[in-house]
PDB file of N, CA and C in Angstrom:
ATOM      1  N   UNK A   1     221.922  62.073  -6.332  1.00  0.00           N
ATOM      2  CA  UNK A   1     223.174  61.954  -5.595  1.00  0.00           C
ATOM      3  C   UNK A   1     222.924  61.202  -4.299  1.00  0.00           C
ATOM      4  N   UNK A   2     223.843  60.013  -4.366  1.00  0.00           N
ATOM      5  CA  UNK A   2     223.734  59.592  -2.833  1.00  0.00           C
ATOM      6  C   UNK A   2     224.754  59.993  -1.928  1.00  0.00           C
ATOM      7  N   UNK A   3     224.110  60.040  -0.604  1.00  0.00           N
ATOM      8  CA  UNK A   3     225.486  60.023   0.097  1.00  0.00           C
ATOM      9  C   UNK A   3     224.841  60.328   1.716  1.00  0.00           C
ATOM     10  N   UNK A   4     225.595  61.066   2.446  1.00  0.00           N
ATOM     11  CA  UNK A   4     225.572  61.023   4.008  1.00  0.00           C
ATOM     12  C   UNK A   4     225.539  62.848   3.727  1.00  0.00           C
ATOM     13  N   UNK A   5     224.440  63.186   4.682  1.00  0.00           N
ATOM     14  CA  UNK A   5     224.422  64.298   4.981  1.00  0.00           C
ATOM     15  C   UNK A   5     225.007  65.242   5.049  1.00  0.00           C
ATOM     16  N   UNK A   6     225.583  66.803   4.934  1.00  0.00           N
ATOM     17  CA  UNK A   6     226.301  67.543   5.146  1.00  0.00           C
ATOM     18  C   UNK A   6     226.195  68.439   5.989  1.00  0.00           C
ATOM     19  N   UNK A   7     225.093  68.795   6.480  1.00  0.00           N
ATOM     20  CA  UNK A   7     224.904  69.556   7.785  1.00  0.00           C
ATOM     21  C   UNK A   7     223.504  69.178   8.144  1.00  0.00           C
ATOM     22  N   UNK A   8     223.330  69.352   9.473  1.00  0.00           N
ATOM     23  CA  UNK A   8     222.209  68.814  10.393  1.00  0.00           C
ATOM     24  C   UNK A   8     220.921  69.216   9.645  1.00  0.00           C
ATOM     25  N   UNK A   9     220.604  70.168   8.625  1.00  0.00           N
ATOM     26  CA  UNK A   9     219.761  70.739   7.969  1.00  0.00           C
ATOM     27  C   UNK A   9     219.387  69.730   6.839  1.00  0.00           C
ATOM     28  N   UNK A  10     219.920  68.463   6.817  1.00  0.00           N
ATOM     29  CA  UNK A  10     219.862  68.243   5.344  1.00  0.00           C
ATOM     30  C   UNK A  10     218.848  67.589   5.602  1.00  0.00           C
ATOM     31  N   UNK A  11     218.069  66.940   4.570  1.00  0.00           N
ATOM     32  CA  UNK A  11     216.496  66.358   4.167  1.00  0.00           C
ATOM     33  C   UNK A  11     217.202  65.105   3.675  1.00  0.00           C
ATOM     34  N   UNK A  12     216.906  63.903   4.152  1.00  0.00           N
ATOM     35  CA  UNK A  12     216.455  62.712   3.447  1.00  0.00           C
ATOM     36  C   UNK A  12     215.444  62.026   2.686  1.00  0.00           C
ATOM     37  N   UNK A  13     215.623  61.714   1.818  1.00  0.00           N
ATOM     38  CA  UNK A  13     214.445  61.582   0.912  1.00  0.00           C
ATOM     39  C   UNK A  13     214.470  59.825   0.247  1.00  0.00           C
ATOM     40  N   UNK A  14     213.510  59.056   0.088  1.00  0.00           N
ATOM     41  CA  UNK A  14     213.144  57.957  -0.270  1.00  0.00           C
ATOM     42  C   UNK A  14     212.047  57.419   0.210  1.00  0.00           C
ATOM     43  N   UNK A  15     211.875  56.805  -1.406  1.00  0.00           N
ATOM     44  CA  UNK A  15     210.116  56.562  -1.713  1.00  0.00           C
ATOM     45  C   UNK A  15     209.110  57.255  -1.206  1.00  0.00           C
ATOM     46  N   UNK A  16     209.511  58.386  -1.307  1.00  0.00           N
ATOM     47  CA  UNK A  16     208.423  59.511  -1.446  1.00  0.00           C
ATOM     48  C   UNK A  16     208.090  60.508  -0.178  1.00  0.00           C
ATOM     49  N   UNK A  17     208.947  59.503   0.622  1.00  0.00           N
ATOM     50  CA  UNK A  17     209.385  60.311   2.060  1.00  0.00           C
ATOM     51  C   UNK A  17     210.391  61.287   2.342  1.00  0.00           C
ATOM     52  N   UNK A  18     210.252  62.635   3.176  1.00  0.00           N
ATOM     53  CA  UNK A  18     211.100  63.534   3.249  1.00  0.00           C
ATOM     54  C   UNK A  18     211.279  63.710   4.743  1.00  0.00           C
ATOM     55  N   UNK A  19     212.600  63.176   5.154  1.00  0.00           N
ATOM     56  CA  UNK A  19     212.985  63.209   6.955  1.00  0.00           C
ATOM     57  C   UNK A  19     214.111  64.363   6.761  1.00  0.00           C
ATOM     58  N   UNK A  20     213.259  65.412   7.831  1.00  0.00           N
ATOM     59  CA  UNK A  20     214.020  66.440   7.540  1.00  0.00           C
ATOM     60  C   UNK A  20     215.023  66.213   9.181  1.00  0.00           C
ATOM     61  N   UNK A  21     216.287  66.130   9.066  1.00  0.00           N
ATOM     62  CA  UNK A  21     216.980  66.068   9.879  1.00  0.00           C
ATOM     63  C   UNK A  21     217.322  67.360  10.571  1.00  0.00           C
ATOM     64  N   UNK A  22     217.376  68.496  10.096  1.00  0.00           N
ATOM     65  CA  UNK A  22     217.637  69.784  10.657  1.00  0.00           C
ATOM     66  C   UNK A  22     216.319  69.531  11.759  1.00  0.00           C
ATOM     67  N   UNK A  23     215.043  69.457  11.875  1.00  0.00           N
ATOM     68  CA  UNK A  23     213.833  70.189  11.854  1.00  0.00           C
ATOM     69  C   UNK A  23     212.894  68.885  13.018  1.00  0.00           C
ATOM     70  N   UNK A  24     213.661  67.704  12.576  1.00  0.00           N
ATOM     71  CA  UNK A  24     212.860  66.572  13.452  1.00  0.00           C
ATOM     72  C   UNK A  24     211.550  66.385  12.510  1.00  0.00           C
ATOM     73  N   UNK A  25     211.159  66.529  11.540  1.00  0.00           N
ATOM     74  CA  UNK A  25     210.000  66.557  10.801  1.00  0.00           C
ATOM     75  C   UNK A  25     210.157  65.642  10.000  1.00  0.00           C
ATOM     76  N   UNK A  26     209.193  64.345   9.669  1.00  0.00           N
ATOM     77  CA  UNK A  26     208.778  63.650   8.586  1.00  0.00           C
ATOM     78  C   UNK A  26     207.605  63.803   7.938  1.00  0.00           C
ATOM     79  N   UNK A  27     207.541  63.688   6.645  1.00  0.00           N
ATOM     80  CA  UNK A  27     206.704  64.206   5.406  1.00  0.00           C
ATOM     81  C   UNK A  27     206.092  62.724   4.657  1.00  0.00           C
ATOM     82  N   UNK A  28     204.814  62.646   4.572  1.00  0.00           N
ATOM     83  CA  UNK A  28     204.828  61.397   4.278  1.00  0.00           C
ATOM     84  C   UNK A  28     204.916  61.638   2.316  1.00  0.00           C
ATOM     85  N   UNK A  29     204.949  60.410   1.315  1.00  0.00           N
ATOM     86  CA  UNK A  29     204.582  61.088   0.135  1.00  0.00           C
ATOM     87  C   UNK A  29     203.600  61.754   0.000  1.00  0.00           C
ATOM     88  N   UNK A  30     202.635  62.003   0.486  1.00  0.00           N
ATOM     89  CA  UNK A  30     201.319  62.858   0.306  1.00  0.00           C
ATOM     90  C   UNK A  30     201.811  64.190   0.943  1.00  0.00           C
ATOM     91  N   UNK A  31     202.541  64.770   1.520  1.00  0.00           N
ATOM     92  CA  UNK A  31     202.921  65.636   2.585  1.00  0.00           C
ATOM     93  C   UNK A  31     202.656  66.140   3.671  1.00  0.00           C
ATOM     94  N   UNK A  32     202.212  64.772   4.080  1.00  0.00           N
ATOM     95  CA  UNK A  32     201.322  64.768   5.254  1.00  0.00           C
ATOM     96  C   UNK A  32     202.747  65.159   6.310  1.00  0.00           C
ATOM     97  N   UNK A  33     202.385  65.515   7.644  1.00  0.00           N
ATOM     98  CA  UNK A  33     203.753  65.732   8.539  1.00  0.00           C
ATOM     99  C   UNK A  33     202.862  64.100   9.558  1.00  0.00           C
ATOM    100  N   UNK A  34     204.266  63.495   9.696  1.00  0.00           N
ATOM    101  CA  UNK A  34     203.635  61.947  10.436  1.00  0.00           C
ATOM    102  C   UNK A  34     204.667  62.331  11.760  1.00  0.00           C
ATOM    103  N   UNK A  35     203.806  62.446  12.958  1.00  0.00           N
ATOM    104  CA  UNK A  35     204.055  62.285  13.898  1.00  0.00           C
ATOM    105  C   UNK A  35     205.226  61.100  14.661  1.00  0.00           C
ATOM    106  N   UNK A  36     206.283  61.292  14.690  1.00  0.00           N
ATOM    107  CA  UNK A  36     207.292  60.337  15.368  1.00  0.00           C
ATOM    108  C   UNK A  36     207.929  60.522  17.152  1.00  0.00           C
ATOM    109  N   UNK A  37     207.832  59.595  17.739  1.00  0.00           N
ATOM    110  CA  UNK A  37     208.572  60.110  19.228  1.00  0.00           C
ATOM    111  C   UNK A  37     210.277  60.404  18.835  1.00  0.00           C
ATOM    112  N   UNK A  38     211.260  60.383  19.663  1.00  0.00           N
ATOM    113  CA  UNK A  38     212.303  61.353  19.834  1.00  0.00           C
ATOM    114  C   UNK A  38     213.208  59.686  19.017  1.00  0.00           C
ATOM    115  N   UNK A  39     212.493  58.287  19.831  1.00  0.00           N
ATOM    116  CA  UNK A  39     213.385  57.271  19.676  1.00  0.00           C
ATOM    117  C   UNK A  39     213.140  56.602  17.698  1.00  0.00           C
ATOM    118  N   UNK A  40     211.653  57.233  17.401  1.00  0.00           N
ATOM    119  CA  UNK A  40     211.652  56.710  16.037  1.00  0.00           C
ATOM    120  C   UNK A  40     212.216  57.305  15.114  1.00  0.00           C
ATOM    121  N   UNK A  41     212.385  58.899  15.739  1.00  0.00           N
ATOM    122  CA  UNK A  41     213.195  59.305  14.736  1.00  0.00           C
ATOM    123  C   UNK A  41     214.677  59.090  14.782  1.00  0.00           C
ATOM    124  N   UNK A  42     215.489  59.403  15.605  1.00  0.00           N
ATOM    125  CA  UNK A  42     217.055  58.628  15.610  1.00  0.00           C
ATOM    126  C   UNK A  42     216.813  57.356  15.404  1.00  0.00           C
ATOM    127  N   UNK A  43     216.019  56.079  15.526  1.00  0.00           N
ATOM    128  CA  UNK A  43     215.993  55.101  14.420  1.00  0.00           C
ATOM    129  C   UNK A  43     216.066  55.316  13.130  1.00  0.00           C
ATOM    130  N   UNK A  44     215.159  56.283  12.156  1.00  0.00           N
ATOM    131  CA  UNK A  44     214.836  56.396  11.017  1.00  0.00           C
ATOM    132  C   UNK A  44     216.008  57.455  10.351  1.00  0.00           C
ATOM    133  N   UNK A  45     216.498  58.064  11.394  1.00  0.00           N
ATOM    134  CA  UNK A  45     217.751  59.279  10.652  1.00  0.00           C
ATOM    135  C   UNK A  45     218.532  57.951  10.709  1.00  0.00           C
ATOM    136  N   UNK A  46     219.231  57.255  11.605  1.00  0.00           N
ATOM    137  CA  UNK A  46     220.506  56.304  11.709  1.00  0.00           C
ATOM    138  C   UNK A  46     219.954  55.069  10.328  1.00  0.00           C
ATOM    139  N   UNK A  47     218.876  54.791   9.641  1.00  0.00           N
ATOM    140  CA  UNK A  47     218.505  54.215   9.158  1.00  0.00           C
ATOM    141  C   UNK A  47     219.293  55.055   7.969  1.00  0.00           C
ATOM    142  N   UNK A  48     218.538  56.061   7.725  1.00  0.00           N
ATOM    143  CA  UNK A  48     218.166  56.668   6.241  1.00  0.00           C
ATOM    144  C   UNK A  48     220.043  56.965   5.692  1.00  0.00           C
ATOM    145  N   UNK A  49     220.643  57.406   7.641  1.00  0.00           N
ATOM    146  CA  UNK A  49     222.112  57.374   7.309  1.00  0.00           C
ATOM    147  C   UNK A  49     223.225  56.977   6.703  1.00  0.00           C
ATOM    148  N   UNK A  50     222.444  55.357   7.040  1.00  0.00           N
ATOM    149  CA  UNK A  50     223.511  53.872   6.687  1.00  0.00           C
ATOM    150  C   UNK A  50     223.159  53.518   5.366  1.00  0.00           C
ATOM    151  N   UNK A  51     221.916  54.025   4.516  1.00  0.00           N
ATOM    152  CA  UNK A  51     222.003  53.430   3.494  1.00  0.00           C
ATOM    153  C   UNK A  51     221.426  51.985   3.516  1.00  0.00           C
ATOM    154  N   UNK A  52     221.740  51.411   2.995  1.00  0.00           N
ATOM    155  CA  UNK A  52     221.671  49.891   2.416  1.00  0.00           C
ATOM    156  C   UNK A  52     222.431  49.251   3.749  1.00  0.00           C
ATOM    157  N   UNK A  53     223.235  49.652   4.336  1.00  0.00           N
ATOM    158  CA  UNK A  53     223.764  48.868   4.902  1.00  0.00           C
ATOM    159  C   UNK A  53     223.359  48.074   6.216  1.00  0.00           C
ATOM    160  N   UNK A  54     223.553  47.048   6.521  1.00  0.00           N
ATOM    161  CA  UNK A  54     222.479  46.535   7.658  1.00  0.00           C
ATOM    162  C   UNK A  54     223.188  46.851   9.164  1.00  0.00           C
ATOM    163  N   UNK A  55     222.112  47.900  10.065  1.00  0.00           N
ATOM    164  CA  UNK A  55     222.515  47.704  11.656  1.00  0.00           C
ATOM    165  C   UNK A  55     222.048  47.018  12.166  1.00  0.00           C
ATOM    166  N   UNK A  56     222.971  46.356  13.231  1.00  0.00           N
ATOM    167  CA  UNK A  56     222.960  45.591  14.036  1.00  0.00           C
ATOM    168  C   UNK A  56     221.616  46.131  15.117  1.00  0.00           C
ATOM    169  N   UNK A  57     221.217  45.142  15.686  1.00  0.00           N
ATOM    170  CA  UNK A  57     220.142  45.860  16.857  1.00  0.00           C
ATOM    171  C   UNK A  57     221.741  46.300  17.843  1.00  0.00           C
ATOM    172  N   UNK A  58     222.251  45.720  18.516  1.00  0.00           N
ATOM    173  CA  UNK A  58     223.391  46.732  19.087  1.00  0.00           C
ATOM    174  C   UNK A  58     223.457  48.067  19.233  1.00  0.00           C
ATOM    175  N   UNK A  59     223.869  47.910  17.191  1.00  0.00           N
ATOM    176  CA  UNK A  59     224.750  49.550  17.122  1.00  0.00           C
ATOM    177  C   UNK A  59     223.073  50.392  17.581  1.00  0.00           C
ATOM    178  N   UNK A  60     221.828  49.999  16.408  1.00  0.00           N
ATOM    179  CA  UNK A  60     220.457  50.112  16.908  1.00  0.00           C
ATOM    180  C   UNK A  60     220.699  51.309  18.196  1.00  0.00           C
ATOM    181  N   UNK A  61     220.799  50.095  19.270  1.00  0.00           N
ATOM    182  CA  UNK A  61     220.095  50.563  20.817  1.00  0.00           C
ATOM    183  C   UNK A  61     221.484  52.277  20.847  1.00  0.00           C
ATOM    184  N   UNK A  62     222.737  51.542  20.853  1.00  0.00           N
ATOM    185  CA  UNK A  62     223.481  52.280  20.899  1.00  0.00           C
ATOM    186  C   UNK A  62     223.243  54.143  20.372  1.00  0.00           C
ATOM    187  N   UNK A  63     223.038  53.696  19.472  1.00  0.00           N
ATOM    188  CA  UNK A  63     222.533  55.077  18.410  1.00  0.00           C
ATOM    189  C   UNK A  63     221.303  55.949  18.942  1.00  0.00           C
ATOM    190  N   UNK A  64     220.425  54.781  19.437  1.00  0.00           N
ATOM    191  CA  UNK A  64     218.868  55.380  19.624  1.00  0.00           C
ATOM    192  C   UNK A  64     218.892  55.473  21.433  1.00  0.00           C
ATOM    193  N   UNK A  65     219.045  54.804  22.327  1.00  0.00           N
ATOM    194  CA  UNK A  65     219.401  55.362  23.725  1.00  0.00           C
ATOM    195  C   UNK A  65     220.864  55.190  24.181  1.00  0.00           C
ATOM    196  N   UNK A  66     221.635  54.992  23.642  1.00  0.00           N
ATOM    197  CA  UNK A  66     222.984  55.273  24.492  1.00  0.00           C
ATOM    198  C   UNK A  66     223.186  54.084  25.347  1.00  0.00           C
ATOM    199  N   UNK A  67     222.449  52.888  24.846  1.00  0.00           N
ATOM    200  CA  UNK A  67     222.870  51.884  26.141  1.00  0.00           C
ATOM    201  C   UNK A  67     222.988  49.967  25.826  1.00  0.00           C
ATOM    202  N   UNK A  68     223.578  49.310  25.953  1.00  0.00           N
ATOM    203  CA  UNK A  68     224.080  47.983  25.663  1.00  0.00           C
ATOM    204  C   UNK A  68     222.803  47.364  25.236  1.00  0.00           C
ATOM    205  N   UNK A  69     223.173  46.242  24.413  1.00  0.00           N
ATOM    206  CA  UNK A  69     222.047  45.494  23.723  1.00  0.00           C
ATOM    207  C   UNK A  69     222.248  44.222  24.451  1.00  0.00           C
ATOM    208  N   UNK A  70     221.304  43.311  25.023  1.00  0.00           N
ATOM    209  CA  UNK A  70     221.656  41.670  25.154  1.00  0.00           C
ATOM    210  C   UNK A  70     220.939  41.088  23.807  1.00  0.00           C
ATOM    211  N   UNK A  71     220.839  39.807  23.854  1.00  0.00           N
ATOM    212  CA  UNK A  71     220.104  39.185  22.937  1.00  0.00           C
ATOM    213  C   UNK A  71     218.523  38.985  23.657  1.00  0.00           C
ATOM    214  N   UNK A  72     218.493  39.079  24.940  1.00  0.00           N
ATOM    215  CA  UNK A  72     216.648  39.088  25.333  1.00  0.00           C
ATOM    216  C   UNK A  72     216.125  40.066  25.066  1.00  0.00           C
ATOM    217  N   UNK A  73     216.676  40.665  24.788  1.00  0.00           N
ATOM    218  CA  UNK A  73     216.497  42.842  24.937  1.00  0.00           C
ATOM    219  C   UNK A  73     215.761  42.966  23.469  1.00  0.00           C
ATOM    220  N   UNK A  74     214.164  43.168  23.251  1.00  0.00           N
ATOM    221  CA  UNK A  74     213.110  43.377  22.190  1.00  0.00           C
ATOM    222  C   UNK A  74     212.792  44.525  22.330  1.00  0.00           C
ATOM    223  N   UNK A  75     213.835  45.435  22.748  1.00  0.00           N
ATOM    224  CA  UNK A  75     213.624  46.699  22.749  1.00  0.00           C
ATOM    225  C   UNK A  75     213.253  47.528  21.119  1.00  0.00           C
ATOM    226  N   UNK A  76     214.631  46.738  20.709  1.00  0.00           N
ATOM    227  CA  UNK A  76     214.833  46.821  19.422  1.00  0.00           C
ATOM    228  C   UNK A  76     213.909  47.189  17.914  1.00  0.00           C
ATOM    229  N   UNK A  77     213.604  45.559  18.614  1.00  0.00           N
ATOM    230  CA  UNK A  77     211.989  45.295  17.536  1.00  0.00           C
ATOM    231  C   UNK A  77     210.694  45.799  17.844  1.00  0.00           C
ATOM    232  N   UNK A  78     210.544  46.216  18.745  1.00  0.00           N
ATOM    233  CA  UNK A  78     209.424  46.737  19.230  1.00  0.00           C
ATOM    234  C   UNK A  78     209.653  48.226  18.701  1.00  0.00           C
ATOM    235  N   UNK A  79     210.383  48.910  19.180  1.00  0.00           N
ATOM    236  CA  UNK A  79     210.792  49.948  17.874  1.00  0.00           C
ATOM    237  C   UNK A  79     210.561  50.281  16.436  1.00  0.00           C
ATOM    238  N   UNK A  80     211.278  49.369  16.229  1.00  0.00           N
ATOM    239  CA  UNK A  80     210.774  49.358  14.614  1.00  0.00           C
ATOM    240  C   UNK A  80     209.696  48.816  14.315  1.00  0.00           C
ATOM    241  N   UNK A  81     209.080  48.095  14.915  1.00  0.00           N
ATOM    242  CA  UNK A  81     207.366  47.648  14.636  1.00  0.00           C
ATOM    243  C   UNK A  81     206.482  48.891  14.708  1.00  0.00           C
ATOM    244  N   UNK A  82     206.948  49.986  15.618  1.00  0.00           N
ATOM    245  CA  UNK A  82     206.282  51.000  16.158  1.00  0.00           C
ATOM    246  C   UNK A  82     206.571  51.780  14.281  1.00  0.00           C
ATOM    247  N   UNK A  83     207.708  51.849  14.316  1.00  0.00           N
ATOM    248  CA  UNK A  83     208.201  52.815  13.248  1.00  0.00           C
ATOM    249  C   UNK A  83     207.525  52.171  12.011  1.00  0.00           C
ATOM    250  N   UNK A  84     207.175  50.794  11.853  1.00  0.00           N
ATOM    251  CA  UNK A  84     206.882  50.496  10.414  1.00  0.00           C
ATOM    252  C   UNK A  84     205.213  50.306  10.311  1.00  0.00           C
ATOM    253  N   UNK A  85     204.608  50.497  11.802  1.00  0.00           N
ATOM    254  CA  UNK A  85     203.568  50.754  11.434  1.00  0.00           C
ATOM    255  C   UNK A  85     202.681  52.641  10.987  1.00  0.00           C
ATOM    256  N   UNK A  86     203.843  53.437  11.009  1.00  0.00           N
ATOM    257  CA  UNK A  86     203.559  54.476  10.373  1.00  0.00           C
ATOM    258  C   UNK A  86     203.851  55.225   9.204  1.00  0.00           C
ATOM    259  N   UNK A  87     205.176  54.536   8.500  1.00  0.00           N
ATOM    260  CA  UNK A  87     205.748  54.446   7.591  1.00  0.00           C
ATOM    261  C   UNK A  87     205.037  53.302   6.458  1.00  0.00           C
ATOM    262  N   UNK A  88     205.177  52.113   6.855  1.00  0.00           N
ATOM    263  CA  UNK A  88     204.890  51.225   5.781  1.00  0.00           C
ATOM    264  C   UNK A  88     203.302  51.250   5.678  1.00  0.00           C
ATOM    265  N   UNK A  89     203.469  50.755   4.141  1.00  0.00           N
ATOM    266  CA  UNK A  89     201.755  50.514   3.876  1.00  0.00           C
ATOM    267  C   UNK A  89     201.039  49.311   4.446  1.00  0.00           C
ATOM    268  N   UNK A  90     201.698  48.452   4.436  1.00  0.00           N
ATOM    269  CA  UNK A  90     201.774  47.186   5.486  1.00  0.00           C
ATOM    270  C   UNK A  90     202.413  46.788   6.630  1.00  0.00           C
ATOM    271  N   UNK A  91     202.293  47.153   7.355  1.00  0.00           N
ATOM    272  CA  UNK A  91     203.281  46.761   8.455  1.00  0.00           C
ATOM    273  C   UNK A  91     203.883  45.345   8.623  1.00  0.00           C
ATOM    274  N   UNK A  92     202.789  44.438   7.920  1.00  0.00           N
ATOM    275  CA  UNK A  92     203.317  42.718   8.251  1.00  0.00           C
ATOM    276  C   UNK A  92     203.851  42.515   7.012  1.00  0.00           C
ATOM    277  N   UNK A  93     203.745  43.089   5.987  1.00  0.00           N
ATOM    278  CA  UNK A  93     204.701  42.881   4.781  1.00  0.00           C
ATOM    279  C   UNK A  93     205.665  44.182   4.414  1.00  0.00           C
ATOM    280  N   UNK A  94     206.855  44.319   5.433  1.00  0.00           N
ATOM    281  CA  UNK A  94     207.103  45.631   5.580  1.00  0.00           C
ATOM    282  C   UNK A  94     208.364  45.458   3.456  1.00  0.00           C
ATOM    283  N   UNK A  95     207.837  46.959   3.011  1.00  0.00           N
ATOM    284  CA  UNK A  95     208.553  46.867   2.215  1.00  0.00           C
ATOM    285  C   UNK A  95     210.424  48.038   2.460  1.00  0.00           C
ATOM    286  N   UNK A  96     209.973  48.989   3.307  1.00  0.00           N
ATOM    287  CA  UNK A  96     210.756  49.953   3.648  1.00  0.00           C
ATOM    288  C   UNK A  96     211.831  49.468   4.462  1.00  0.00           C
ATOM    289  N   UNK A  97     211.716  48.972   5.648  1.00  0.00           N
ATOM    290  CA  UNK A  97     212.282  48.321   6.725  1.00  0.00           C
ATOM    291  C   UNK A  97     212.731  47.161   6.616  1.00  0.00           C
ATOM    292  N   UNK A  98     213.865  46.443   6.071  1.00  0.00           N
ATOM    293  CA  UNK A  98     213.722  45.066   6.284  1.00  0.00           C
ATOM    294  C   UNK A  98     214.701  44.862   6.829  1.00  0.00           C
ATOM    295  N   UNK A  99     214.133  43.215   7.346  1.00  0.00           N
ATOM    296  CA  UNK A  99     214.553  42.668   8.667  1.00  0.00           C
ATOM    297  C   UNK A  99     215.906  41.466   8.055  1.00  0.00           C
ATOM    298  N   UNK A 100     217.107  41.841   8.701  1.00  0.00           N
ATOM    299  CA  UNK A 100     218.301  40.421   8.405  1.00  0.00           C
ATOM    300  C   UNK A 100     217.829  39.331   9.407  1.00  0.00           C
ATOM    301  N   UNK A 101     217.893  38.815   9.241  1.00  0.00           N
ATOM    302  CA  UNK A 101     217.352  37.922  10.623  1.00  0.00           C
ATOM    303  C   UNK A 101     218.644  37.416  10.961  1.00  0.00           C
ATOM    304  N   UNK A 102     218.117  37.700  12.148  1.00  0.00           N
ATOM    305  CA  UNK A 102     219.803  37.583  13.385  1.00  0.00           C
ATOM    306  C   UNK A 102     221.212  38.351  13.169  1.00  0.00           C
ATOM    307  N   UNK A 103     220.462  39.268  12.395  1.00  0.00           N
ATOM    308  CA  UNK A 103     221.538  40.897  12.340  1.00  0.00           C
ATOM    309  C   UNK A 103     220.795  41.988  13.176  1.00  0.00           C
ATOM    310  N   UNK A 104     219.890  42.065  12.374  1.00  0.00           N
ATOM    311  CA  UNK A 104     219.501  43.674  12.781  1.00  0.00           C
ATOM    312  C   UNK A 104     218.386  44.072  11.122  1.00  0.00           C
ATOM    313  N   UNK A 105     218.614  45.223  11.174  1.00  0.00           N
ATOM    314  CA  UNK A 105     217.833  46.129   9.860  1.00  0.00           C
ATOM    315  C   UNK A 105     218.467  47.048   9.301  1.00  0.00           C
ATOM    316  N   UNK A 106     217.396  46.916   8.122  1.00  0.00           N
ATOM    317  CA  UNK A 106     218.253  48.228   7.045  1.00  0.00           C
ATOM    318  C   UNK A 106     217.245  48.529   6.410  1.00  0.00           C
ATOM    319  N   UNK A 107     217.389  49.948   5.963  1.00  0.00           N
ATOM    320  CA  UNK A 107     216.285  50.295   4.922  1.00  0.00           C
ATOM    321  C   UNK A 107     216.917  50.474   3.658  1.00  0.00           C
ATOM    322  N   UNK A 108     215.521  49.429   2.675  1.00  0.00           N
ATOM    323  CA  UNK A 108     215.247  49.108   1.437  1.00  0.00           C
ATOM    324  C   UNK A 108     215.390  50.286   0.513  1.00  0.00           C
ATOM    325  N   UNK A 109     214.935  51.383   0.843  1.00  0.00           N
ATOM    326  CA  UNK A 109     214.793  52.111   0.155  1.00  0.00           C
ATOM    327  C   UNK A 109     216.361  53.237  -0.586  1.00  0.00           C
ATOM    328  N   UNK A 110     216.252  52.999  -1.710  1.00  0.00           N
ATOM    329  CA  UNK A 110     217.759  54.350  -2.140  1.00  0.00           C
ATOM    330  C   UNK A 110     217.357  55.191  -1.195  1.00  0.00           C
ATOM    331  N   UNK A 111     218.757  56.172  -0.723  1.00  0.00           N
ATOM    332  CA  UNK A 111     218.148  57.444  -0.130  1.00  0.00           C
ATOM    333  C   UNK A 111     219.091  58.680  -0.671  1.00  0.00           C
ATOM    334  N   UNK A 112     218.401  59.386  -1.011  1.00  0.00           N
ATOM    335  CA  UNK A 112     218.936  60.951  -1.418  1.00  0.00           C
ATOM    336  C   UNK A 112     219.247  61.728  -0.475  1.00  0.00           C
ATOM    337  N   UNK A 113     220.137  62.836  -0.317  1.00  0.00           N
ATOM    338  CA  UNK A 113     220.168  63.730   0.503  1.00  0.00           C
ATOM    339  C   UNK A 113     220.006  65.337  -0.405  1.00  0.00           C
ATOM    340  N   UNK A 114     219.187  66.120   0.236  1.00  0.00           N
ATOM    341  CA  UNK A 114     218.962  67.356  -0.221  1.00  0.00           C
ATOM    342  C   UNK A 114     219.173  68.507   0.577  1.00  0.00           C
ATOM    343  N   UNK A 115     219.902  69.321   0.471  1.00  0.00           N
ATOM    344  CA  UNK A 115     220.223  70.441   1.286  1.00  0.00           C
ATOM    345  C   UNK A 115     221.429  70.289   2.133  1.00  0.00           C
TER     346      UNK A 115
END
């Protein structure tokens, strides 16, 4: 079943990853618990949220600190570089994370919701 969460408790799940949104906890496929700061994870929940669909670095900043995006502003990407080097198996060939160029990002991956 896909879809958008139903209460703050629910678990996201894709490619083998489990982001538990109640709990702040990510699970790698091995079940390892992978350490994230406060900003990778509201990246990776607003990620796992949207689905397929691509955010803007904007909505991005918006979502993850509460504050306006310019176009010099690599706040963004520096972010998700942070995030895809603990997630992806490659970071320079990211398969999880991908990049629109001159949109923003979306993650590749289907995502399930459980609980």
């Amino acid at each position: 079943m896909r879809g958008r969460p139903e209460s703050a408790g629910s678990v996201a799940c894709f490619a083998g990853w489990r982001l538990d949104l109640g709990s702040y906890e990510l699970r790698s496929p091995d079940g390892d618990l992978v350490a994230l700061t406060p900003h990778e994870f509201q990246l990776l929940s607003a990620l796992a949220r949207n689905g397929s669909r691509v955010l803007t670095r904007e909505a991005i900043l918006q979502l993850v600190a509460g504050r306006d995006w310019s176009p010099e502003d690599r706040s963004v990407d520096v972010l998700v570089g942070k995030l895809r080097k603990k997630i992806e198996r490659s970071p320079q060939a990211p398969r999880l994370i991908d990049t629109v160029r001159g949109v923003g990002y979306k993650l590749a991956a289907t995502v399930q919701f459980e609980g």
